[in-house]
C-alpha atoms as a PDB file:
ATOM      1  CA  UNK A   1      -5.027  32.352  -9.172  1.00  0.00           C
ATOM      2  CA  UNK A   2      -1.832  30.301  -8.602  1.00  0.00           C
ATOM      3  CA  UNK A   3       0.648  33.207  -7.168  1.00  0.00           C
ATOM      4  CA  UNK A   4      -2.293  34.892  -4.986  1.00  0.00           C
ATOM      5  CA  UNK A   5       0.227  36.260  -2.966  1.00  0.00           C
ATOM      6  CA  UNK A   6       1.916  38.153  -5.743  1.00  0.00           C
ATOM      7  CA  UNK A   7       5.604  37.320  -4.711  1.00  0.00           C
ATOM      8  CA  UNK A   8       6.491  34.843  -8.043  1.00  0.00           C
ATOM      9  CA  UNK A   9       7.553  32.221  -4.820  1.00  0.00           C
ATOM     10  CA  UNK A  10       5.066  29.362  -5.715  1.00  0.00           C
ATOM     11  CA  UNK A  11       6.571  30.337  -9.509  1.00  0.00           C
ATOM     12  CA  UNK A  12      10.665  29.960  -8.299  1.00  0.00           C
ATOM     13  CA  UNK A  13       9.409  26.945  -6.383  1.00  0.00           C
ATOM     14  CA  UNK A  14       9.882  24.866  -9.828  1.00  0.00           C
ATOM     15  CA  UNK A  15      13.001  23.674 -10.653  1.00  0.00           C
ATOM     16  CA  UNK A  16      14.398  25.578 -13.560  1.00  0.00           C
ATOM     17  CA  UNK A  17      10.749  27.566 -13.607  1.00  0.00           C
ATOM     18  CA  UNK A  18       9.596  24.735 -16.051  1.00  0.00           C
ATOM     19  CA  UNK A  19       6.298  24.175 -15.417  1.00  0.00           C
ATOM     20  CA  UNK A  20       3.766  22.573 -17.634  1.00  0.00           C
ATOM     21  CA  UNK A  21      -0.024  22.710 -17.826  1.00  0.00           C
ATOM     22  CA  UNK A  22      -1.282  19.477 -18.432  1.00  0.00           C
ATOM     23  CA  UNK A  23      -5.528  17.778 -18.798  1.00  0.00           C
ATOM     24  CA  UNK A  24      -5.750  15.296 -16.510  1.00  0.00           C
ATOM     25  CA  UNK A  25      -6.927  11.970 -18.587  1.00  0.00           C
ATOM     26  CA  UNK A  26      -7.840   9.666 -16.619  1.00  0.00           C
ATOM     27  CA  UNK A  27      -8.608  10.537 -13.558  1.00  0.00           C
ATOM     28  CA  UNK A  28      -5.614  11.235 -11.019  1.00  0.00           C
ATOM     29  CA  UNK A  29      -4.770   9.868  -7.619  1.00  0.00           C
ATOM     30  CA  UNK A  30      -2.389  12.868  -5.874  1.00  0.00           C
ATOM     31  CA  UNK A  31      -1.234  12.515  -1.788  1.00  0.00           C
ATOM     32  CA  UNK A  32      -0.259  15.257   0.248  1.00  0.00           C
ATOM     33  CA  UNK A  33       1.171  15.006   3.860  1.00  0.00           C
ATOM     34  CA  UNK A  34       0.464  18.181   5.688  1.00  0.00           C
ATOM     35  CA  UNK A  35      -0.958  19.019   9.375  1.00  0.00           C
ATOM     36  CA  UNK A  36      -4.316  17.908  10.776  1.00  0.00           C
ATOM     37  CA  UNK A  37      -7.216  20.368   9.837  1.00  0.00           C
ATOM     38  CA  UNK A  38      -6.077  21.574   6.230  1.00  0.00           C
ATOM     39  CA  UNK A  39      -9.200  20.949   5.060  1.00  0.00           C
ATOM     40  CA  UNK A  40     -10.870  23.190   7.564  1.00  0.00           C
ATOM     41  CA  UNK A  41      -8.401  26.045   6.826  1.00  0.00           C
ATOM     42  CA  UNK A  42      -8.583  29.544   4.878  1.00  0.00           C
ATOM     43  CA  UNK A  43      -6.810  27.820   1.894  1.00  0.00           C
ATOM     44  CA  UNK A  44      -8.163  24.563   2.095  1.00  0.00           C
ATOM     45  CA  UNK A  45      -5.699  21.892   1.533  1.00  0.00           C
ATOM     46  CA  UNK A  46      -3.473  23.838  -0.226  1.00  0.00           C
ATOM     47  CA  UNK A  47      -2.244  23.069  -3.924  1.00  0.00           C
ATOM     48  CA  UNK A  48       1.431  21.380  -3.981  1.00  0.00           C
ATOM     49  CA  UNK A  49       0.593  17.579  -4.357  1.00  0.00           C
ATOM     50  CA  UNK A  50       2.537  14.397  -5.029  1.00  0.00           C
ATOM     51  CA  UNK A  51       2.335  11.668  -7.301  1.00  0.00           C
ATOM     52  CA  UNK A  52       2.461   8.807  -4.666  1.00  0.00           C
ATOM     53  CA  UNK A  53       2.308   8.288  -1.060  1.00  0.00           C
ATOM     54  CA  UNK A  54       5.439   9.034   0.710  1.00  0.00           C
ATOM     55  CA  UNK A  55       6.732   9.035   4.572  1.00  0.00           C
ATOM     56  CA  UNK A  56       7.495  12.224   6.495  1.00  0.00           C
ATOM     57  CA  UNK A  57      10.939  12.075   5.385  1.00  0.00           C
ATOM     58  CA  UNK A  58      10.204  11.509   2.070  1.00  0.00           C
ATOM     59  CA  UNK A  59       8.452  14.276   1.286  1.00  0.00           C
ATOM     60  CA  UNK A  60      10.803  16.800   2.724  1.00  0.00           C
ATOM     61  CA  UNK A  61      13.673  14.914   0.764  1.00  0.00           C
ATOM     62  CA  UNK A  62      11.512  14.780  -2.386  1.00  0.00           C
ATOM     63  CA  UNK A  63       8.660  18.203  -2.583  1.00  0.00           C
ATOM     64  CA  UNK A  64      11.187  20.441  -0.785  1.00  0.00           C
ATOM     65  CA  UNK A  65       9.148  20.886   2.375  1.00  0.00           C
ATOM     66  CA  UNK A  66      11.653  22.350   5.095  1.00  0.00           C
ATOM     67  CA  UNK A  67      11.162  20.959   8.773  1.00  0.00           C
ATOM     68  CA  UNK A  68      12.005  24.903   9.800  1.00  0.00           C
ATOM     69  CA  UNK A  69       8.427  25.913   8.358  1.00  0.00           C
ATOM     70  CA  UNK A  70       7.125  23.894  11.287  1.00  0.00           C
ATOM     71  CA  UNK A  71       4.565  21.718   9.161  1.00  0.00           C
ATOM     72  CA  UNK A  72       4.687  18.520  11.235  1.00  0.00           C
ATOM     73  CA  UNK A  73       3.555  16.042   8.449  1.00  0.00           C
ATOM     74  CA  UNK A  74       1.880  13.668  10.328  1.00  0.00           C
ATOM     75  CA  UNK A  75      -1.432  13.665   8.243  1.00  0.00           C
ATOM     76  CA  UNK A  76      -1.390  12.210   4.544  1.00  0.00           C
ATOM     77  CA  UNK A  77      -4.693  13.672   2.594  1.00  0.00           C
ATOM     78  CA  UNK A  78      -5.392  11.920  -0.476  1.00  0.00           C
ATOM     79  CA  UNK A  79      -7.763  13.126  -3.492  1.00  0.00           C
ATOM     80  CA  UNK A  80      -9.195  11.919  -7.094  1.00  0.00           C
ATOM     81  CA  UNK A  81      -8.266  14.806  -9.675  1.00  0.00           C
ATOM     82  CA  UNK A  82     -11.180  14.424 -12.049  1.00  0.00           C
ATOM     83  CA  UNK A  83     -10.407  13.734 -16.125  1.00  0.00           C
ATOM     84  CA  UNK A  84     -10.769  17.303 -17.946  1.00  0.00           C
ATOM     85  CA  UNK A  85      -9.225  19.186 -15.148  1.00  0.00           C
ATOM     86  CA  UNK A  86      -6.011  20.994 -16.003  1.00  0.00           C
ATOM     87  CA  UNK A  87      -3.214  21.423 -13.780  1.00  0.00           C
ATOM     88  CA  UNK A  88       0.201  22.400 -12.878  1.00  0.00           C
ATOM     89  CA  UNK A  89       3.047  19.973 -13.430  1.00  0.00           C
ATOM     90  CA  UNK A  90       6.528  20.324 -12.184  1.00  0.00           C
ATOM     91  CA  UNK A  91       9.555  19.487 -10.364  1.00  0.00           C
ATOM     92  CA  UNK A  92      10.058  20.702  -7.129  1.00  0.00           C
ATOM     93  CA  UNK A  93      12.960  23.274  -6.794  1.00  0.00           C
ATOM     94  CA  UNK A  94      15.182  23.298  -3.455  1.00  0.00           C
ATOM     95  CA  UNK A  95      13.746  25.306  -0.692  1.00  0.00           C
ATOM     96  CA  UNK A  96      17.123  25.992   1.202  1.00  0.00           C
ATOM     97  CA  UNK A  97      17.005  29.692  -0.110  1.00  0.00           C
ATOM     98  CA  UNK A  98      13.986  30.450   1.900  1.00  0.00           C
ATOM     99  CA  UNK A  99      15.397  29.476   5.280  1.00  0.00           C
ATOM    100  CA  UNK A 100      15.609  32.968   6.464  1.00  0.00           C
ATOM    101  CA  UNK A 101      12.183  34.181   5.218  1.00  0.00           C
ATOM    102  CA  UNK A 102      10.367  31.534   4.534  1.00  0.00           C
ATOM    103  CA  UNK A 103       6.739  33.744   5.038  1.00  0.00           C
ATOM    104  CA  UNK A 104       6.509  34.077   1.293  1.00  0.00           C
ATOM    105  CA  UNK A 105       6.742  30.348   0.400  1.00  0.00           C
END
């Protein structure tokens, strides 16, 4: 379930709401930077990914990740999306608007 917190956030976090389901074919190289131990975590290692490998700064510049949700960064995780899989394709909307509450993002 994509929104399984039920707030429509991880929805509003694509620019314009366009969002695409695509079939991965080939097989997909996607990097996220994040915090050490993701993988050990509730969620795993969560689900908003890029398309290359990018700096610190880059990704807050680029996939809208605000230094004021505290995620450091400093760990790039790297995975092969298989071919056949379908997911969720979009452009990242700006986060400013969650500044003040950002517990729902």
């Amino acid at each position: 379930n994509f929104d399984f917190k039920g707030t429509n956030a991880d929805v509003l976090a694509f620019k314009e709401l366009k969002i695409e389901i695509i079939e991965i074919d080939p097989a997909l190289t996607l990097y996220r930077r994040s915090k050490a131990g993701e993988p050990e975590s509730k969620r795993g290692l969560g689900y908003w990914w890029g398309d290359k490998e990018r700096n610190i700064d880059e990704t807050r510049n680029e996939l809208a990740v605000l230094e004021a949700w505290g995620n450091p960064l400093n760990i790039q995780y790297k995975i092969t999306v298989p071919e056949g899989s379908r997911i969720l394709k979009g452009i990242t909307a700006s986060q400013t608007q969650y500044l003040e509450s950002t517990s729902i993002v």
